[in-house]
PDB file of N, CA and C in Angstrom:
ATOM      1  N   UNK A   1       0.829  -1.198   0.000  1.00  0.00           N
ATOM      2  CA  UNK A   1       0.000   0.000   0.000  1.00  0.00           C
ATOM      3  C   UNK A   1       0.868   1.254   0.000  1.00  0.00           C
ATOM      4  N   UNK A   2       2.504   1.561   0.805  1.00  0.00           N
ATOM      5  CA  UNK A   2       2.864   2.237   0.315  1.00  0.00           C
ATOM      6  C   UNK A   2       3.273   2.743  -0.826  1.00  0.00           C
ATOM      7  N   UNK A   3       3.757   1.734  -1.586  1.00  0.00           N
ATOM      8  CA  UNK A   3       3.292   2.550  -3.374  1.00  0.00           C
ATOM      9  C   UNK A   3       2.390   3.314  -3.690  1.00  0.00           C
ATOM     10  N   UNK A   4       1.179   2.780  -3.625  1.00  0.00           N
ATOM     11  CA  UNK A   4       0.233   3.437  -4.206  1.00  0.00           C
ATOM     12  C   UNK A   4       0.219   4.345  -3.399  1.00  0.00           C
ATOM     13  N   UNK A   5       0.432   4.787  -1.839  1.00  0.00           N
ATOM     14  CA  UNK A   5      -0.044   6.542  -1.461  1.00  0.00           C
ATOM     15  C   UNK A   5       1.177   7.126  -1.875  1.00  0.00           C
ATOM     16  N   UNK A   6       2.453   6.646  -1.965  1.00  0.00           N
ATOM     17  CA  UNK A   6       3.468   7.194  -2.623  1.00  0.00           C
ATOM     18  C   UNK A   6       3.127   8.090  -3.589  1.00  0.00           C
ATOM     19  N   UNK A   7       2.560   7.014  -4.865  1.00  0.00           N
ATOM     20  CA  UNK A   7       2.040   7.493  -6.682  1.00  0.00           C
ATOM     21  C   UNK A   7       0.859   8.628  -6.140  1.00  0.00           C
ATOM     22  N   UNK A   8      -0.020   8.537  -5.303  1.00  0.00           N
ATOM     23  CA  UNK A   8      -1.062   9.155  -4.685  1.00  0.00           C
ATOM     24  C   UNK A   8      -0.633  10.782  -4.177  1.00  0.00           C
ATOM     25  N   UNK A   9       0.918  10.409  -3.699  1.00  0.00           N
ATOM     26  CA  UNK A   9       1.260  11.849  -2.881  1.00  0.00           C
ATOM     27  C   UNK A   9       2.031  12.529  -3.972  1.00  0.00           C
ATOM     28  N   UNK A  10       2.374  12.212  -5.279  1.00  0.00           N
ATOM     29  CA  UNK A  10       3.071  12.472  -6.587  1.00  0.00           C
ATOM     30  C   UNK A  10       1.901  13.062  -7.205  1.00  0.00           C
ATOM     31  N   UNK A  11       0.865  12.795  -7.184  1.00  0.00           N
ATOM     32  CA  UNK A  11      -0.022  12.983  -8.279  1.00  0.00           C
ATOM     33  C   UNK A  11      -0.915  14.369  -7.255  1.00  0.00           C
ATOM     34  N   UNK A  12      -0.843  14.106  -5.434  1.00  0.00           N
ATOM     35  CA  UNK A  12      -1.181  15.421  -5.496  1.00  0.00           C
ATOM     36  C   UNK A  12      -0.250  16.655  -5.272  1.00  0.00           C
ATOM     37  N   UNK A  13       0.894  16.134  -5.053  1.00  0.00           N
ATOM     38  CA  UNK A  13       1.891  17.242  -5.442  1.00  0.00           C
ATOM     39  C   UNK A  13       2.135  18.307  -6.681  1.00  0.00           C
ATOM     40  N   UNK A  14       1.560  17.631  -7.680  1.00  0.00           N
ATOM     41  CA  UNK A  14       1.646  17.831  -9.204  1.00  0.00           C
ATOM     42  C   UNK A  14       0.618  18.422  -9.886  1.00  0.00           C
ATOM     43  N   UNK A  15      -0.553  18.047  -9.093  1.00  0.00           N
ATOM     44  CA  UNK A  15      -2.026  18.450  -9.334  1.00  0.00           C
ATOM     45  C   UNK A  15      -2.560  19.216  -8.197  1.00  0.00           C
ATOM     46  N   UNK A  16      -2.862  18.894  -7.146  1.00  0.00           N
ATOM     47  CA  UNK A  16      -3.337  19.046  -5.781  1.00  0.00           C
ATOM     48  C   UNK A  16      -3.685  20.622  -6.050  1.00  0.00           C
ATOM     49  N   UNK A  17      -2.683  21.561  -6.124  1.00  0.00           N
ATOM     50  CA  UNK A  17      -2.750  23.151  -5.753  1.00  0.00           C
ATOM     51  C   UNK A  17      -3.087  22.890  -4.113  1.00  0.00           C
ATOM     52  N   UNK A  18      -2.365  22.229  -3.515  1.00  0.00           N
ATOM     53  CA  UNK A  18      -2.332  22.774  -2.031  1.00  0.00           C
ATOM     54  C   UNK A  18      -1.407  23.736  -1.587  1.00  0.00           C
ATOM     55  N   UNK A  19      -1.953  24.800  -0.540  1.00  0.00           N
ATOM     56  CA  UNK A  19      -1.004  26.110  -0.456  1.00  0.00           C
ATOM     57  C   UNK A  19       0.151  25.584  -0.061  1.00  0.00           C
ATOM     58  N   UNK A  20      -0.211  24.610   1.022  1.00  0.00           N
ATOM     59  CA  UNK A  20       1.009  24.487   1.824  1.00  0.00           C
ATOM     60  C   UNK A  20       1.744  22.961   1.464  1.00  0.00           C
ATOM     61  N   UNK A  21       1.311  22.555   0.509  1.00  0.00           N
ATOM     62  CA  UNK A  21       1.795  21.445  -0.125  1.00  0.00           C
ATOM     63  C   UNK A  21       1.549  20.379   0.876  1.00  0.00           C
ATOM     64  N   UNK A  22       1.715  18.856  -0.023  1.00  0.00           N
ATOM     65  CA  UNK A  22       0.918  17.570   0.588  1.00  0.00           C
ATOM     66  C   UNK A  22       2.462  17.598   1.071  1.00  0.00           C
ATOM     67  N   UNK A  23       3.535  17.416   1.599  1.00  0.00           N
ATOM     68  CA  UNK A  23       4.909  17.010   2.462  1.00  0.00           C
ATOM     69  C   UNK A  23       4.612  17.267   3.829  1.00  0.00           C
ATOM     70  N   UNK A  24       3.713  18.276   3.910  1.00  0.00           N
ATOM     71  CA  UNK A  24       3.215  18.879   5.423  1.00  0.00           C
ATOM     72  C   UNK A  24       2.367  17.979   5.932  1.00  0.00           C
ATOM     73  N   UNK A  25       1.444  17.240   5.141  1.00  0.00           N
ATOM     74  CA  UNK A  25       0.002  16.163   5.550  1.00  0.00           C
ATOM     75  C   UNK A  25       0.401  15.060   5.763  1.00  0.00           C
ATOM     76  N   UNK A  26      -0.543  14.409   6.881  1.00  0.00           N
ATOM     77  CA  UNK A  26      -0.232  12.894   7.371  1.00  0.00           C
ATOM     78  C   UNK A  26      -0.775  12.494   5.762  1.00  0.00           C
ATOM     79  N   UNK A  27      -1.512  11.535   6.248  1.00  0.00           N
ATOM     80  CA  UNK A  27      -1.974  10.336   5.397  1.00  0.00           C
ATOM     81  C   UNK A  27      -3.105  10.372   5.462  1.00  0.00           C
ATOM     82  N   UNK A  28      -3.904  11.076   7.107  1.00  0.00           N
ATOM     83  CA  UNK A  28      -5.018  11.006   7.407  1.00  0.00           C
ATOM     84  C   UNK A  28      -5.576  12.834   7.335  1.00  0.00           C
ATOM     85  N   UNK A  29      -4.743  13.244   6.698  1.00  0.00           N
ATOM     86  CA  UNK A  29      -5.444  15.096   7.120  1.00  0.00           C
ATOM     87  C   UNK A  29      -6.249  15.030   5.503  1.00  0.00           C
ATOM     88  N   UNK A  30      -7.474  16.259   6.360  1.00  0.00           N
ATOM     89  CA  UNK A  30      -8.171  16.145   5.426  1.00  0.00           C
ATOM     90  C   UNK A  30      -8.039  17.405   4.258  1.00  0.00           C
ATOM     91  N   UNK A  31      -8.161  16.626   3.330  1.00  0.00           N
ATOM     92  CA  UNK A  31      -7.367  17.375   1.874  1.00  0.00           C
ATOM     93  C   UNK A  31      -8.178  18.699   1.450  1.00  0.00           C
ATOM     94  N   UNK A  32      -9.273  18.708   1.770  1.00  0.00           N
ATOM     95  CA  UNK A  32     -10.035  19.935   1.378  1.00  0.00           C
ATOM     96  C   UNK A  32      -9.705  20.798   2.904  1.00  0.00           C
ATOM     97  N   UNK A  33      -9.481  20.347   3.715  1.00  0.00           N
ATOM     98  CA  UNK A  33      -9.612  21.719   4.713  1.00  0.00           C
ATOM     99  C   UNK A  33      -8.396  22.137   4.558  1.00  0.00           C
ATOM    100  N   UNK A  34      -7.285  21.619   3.974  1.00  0.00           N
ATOM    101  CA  UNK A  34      -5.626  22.044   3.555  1.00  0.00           C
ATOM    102  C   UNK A  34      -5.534  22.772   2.250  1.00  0.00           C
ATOM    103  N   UNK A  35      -7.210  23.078   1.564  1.00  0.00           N
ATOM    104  CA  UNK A  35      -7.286  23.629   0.658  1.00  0.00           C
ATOM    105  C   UNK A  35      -7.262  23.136  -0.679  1.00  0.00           C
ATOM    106  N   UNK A  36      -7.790  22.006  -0.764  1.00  0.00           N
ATOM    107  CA  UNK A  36      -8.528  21.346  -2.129  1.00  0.00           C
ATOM    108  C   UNK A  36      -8.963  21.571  -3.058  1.00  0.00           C
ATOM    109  N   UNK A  37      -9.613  22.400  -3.527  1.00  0.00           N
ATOM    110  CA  UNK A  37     -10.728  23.008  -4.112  1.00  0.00           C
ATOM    111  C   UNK A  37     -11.542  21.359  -5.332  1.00  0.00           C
ATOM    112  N   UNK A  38     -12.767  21.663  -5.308  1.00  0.00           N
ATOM    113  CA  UNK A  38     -13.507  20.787  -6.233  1.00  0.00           C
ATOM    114  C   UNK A  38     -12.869  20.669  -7.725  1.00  0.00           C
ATOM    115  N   UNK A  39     -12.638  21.760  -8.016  1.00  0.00           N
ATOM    116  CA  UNK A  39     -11.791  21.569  -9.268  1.00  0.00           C
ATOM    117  C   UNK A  39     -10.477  20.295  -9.361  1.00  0.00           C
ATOM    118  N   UNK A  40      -9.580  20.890  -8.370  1.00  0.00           N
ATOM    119  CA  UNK A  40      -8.126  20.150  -8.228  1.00  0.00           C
ATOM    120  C   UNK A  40      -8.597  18.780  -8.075  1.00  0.00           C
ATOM    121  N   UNK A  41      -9.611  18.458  -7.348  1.00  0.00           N
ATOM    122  CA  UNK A  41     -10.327  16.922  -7.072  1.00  0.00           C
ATOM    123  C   UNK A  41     -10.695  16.442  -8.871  1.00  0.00           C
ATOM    124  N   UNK A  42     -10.655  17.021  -9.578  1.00  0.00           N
ATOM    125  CA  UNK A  42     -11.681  16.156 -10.614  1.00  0.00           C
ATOM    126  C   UNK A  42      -9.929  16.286 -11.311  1.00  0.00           C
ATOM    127  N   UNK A  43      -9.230  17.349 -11.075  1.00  0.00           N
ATOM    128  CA  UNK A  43      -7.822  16.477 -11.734  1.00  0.00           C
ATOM    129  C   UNK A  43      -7.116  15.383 -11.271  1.00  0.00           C
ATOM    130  N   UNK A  44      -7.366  15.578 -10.171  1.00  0.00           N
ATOM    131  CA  UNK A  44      -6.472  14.209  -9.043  1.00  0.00           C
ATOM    132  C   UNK A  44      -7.060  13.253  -9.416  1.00  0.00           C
ATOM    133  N   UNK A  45      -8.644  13.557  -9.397  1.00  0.00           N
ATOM    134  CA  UNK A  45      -9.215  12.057 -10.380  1.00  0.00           C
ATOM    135  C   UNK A  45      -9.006  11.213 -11.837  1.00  0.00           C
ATOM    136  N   UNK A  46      -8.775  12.000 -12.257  1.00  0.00           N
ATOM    137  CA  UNK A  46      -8.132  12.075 -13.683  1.00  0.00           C
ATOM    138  C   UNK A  46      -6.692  11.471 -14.050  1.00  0.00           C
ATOM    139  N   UNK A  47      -5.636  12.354 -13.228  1.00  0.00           N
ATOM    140  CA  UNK A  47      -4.856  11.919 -13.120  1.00  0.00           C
ATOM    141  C   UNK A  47      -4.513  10.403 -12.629  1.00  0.00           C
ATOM    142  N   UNK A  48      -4.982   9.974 -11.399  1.00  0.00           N
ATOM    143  CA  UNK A  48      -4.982   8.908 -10.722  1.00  0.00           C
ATOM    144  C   UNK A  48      -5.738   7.837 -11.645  1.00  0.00           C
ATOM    145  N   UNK A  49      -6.487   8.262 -12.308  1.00  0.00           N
ATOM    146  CA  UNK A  49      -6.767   7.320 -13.472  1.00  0.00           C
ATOM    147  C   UNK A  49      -5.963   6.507 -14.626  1.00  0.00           C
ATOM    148  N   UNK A  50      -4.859   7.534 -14.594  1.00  0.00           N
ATOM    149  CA  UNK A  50      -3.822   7.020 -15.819  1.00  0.00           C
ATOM    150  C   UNK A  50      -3.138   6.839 -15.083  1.00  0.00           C
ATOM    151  N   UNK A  51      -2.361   7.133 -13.568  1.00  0.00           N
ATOM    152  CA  UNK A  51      -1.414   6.616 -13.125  1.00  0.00           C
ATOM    153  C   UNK A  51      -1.454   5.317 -12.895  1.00  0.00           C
ATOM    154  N   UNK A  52      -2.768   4.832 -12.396  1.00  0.00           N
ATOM    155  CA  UNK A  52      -3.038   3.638 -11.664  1.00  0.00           C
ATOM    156  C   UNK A  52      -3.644   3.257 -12.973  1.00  0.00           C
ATOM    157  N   UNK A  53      -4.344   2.979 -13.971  1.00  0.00           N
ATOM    158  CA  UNK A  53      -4.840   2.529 -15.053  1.00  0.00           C
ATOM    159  C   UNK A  53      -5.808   1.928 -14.876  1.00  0.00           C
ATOM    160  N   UNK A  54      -7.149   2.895 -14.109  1.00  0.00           N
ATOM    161  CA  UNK A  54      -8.598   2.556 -13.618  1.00  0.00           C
ATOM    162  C   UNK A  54      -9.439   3.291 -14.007  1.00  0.00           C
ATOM    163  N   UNK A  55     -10.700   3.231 -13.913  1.00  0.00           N
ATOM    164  CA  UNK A  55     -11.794   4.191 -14.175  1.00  0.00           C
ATOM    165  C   UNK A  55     -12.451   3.811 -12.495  1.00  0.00           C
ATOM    166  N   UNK A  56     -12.280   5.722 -11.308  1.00  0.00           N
ATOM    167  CA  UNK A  56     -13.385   5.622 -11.030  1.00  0.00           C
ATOM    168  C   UNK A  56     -14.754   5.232 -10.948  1.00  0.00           C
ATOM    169  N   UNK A  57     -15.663   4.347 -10.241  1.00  0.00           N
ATOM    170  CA  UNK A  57     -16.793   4.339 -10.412  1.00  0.00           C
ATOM    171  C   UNK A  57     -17.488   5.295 -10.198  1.00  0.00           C
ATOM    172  N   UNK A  58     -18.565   5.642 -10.691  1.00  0.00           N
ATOM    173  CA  UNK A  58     -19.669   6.867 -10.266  1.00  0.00           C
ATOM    174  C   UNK A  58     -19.881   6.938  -8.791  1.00  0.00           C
ATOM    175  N   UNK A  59     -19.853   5.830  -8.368  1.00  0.00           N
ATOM    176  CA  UNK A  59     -20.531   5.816  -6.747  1.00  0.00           C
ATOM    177  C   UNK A  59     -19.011   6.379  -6.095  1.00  0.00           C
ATOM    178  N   UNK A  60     -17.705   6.072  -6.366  1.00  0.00           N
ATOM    179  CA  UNK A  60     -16.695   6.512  -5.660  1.00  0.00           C
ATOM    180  C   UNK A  60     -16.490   8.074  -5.861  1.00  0.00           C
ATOM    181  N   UNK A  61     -17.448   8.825  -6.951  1.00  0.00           N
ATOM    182  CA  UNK A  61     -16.664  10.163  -7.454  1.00  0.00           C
ATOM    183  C   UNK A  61     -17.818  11.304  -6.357  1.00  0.00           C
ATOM    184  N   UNK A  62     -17.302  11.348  -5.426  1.00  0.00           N
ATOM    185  CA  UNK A  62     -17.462  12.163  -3.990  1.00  0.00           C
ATOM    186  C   UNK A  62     -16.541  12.557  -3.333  1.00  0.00           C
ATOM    187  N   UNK A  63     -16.990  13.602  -2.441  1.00  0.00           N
ATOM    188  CA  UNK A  63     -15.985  14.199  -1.618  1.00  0.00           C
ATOM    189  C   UNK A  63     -15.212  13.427  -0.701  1.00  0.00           C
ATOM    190  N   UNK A  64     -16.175  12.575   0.036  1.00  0.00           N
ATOM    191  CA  UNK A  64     -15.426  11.438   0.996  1.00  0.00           C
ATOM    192  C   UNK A  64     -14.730  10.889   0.325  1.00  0.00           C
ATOM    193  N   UNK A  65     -14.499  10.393  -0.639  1.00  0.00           N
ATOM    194  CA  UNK A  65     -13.367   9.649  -1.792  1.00  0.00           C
ATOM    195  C   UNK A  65     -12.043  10.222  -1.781  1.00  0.00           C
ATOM    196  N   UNK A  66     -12.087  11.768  -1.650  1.00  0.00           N
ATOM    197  CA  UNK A  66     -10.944  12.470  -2.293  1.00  0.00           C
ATOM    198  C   UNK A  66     -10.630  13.219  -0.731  1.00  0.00           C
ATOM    199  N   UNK A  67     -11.236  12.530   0.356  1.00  0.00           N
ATOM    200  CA  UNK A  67     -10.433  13.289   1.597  1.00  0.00           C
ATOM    201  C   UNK A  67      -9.394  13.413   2.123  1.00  0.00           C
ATOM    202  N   UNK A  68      -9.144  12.126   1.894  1.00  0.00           N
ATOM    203  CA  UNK A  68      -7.632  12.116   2.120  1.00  0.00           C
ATOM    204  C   UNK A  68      -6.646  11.340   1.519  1.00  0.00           C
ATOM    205  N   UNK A  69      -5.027  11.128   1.808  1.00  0.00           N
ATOM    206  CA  UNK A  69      -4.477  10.542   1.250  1.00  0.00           C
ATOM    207  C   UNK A  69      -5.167   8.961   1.678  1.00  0.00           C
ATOM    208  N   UNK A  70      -5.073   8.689   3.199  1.00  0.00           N
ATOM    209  CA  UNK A  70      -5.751   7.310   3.240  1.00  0.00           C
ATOM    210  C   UNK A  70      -7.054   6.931   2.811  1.00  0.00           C
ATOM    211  N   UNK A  71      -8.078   7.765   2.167  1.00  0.00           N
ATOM    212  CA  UNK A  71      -9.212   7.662   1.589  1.00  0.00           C
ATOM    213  C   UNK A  71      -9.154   7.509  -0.154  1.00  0.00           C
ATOM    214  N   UNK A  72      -8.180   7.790  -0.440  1.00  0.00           N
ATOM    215  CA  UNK A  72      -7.598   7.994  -1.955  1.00  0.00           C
ATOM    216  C   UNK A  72      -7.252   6.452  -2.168  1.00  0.00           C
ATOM    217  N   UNK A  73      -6.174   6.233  -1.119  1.00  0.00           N
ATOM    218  CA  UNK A  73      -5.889   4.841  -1.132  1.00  0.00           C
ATOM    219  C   UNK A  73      -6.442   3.745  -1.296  1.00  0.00           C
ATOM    220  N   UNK A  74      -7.469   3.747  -0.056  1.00  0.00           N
ATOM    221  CA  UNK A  74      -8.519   2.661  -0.058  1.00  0.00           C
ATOM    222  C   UNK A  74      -9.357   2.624  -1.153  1.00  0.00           C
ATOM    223  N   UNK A  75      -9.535   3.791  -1.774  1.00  0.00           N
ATOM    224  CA  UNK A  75     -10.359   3.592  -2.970  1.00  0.00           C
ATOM    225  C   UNK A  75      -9.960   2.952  -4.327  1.00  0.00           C
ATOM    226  N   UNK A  76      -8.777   3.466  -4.378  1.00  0.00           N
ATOM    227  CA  UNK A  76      -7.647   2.827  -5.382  1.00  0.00           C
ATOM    228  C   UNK A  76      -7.489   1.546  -5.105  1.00  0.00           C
ATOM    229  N   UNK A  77      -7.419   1.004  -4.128  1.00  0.00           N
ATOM    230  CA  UNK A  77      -7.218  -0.537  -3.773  1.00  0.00           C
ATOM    231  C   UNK A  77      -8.357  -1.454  -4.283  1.00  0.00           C
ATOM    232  N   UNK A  78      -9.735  -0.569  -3.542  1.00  0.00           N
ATOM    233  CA  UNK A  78     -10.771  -1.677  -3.842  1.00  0.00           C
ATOM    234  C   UNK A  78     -10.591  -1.652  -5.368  1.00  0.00           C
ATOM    235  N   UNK A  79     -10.514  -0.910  -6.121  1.00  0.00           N
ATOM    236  CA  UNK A  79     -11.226  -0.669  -7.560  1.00  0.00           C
ATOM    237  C   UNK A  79     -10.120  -1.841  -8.059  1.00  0.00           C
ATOM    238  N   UNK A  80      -8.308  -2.072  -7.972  1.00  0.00           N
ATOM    239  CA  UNK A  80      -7.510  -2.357  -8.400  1.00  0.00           C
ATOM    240  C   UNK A  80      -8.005  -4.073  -7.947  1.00  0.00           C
ATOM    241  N   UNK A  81      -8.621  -4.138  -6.712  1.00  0.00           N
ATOM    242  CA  UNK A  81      -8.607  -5.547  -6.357  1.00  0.00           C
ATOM    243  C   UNK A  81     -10.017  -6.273  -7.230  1.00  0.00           C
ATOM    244  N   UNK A  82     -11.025  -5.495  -7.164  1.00  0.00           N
ATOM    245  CA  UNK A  82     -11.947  -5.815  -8.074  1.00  0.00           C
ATOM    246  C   UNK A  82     -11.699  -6.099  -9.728  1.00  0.00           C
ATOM    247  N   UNK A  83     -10.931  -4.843 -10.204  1.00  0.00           N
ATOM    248  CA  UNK A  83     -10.234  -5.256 -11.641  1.00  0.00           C
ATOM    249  C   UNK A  83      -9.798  -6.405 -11.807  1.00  0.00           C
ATOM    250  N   UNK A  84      -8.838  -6.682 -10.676  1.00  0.00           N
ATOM    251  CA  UNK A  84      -7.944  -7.915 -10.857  1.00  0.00           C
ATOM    252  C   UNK A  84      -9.003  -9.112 -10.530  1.00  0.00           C
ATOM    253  N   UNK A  85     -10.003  -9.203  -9.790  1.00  0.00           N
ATOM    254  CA  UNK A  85     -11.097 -10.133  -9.430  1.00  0.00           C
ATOM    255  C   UNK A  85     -11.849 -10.522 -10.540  1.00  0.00           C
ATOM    256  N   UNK A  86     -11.913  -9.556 -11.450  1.00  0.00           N
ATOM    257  CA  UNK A  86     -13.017  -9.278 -12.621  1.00  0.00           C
ATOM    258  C   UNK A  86     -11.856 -10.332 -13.743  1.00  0.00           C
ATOM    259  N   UNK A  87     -10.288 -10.210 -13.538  1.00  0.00           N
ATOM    260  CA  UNK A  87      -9.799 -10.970 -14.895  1.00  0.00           C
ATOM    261  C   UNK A  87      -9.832 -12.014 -15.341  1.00  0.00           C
TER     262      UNK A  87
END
């Protein structure tokens, strides 16, 4: 699992627009009160799409999804473990 919040903390470094940048955030701080905006979320989604080579589901594309780095994670996991379930 550290890979993926690794690729996770790359992609919001790169995308994110956090003021104070994700190096300052646990794993567990929450990403919109560090200054998120809804926009930067639908790139992180995006992005994290081609990094990890998934499609979001509709039901995951919410705010609770994109709270945090450990919420990013878990979401990325289920979707990656289901893909791989689905082959």
């Amino acid at each position: 699992m550290s890979d993926v919040k690794s690729k996770i903390r790359e992609v919001l470094a790169a995308r994110g627009g956090l003021p104070g940048g994700i190096e300052s955030l646990s794993d567990q701080s929450d990403l919109y009160a560090a200054g998120l905006s809804s926009f930067a979320s639908v790139q992180i989604m995006l992005a994290l799409e081609e990094a990890f080579d998934l499609e979001f589901p509709d039901s995951l594309l919410n705010r609770k999804t994109f709270q945090s780095v450990d919420a990013i994670a878990a979401a990325v996991q289920g979707i990656l473990s289901g893909a791989q379930a689905a082959e």
